[in-house]
Protein backbone atom coordinates (compact mmCIF):
# COMPACT_ATOMS: atom_id res chain seq x y z
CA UNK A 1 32.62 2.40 -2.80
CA UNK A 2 34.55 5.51 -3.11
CA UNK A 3 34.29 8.37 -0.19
CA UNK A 4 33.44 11.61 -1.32
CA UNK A 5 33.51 13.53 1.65
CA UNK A 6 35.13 13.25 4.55
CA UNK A 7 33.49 11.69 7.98
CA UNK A 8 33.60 15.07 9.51
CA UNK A 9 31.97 17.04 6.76
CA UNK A 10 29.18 14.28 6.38
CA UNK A 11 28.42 14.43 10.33
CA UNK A 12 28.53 18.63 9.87
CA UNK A 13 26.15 18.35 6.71
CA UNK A 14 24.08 16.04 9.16
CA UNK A 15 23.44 18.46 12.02
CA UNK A 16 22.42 21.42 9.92
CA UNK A 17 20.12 19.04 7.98
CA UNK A 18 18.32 17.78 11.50
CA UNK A 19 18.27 21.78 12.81
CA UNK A 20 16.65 22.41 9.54
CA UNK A 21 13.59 20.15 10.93
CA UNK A 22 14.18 21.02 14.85
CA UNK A 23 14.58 24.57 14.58
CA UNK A 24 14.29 25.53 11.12
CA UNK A 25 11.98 26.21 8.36
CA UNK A 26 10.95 22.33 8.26
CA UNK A 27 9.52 21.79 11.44
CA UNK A 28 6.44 20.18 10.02
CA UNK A 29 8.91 17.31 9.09
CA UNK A 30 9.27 16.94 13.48
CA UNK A 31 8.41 13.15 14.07
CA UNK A 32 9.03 12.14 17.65
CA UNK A 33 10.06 8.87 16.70
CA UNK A 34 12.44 9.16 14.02
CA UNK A 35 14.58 11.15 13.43
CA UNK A 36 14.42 13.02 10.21
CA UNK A 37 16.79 15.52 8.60
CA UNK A 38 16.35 17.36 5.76
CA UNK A 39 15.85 21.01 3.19
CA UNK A 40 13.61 23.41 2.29
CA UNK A 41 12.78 25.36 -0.76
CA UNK A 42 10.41 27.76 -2.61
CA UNK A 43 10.57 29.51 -5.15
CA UNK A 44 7.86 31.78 -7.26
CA UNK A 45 6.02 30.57 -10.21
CA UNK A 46 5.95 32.42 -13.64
CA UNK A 47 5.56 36.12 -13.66
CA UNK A 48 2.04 37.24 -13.21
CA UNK A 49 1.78 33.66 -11.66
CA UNK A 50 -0.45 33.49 -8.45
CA UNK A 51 1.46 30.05 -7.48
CA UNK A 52 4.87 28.73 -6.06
CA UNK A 53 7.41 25.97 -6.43
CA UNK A 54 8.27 24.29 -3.24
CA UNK A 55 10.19 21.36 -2.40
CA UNK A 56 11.33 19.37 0.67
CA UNK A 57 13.92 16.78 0.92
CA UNK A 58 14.23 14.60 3.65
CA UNK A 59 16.47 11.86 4.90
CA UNK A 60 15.68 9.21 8.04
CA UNK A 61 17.47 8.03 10.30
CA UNK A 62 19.10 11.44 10.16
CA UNK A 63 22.10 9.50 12.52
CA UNK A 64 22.43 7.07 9.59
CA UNK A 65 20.27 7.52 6.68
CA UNK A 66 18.49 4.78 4.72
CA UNK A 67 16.31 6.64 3.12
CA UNK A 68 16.03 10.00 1.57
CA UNK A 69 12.77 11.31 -0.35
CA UNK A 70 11.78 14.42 -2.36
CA UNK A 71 9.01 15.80 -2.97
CA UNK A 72 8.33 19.05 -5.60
CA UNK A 73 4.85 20.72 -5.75
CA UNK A 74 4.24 22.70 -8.83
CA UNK A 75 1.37 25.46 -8.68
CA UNK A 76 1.17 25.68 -4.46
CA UNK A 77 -1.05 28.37 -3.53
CA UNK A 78 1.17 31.53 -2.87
CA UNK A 79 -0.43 32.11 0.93
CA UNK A 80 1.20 28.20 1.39
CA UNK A 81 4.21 29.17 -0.61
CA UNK A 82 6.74 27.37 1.47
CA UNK A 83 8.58 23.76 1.04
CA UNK A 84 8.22 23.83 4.90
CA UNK A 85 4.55 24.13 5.22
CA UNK A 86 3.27 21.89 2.23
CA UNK A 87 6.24 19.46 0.97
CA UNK A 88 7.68 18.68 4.39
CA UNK A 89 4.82 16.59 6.14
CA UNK A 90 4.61 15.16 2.70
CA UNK A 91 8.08 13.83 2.68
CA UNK A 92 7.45 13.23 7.09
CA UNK A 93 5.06 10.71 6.25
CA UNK A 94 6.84 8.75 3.36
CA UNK A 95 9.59 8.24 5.39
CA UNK A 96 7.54 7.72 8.55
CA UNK A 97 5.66 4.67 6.77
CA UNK A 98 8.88 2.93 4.64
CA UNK A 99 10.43 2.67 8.19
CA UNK A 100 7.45 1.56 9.30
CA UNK A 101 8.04 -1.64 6.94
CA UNK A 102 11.03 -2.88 7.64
């Protein structure tokens, strides 16, 4: 395999990802067992739309990841309208249960 980044970018791109879910926008991804890194977005449906796009994307064990999952909702209500507050316990629990089977 070929590096791409260097070590000390990848452990920089890391942190932000985990203060994204410790202090950020996707706190709802907070497990207390693992820990989970990750990105939010949103961003607003079609004009005269009353929905959103919003995505998370998450990757566990933040430290050194085996798993990294997105998830997209099309059409979230616009009240809701934030990859944080719908897609992030989404992805929280996919990654809570495939660690969970190994």
């Amino acid at each position: 395999s070929r590096r791409i980044i260097t070590s000390k970018t990848a452990s920089a791109l890391k942190s932000m990802l985990r203060k994204v879910v410790t202090n950020g926008t996707g706190q709802r991804a907070k497990d207390s067992l693992l820990e989970i890194g990750g990105k939010t977005a949103s961003s607003p449906g079609a004009p005269y739309d009353f929905s959103a796009r919003v995505s998370f994307i998450g990757a566990a064990p933040i430290g050194n990841p085996e798993f990294l999952v997105y998830v997209f909702v099309d059409g979230a209500a616009k009240k809701n309208r934030t990859g944080g507050r719908i897609a992030a316990p989404i992805v929280k629990n996919i990654l809570k249960n495939l660690t969970q089977t190994l």
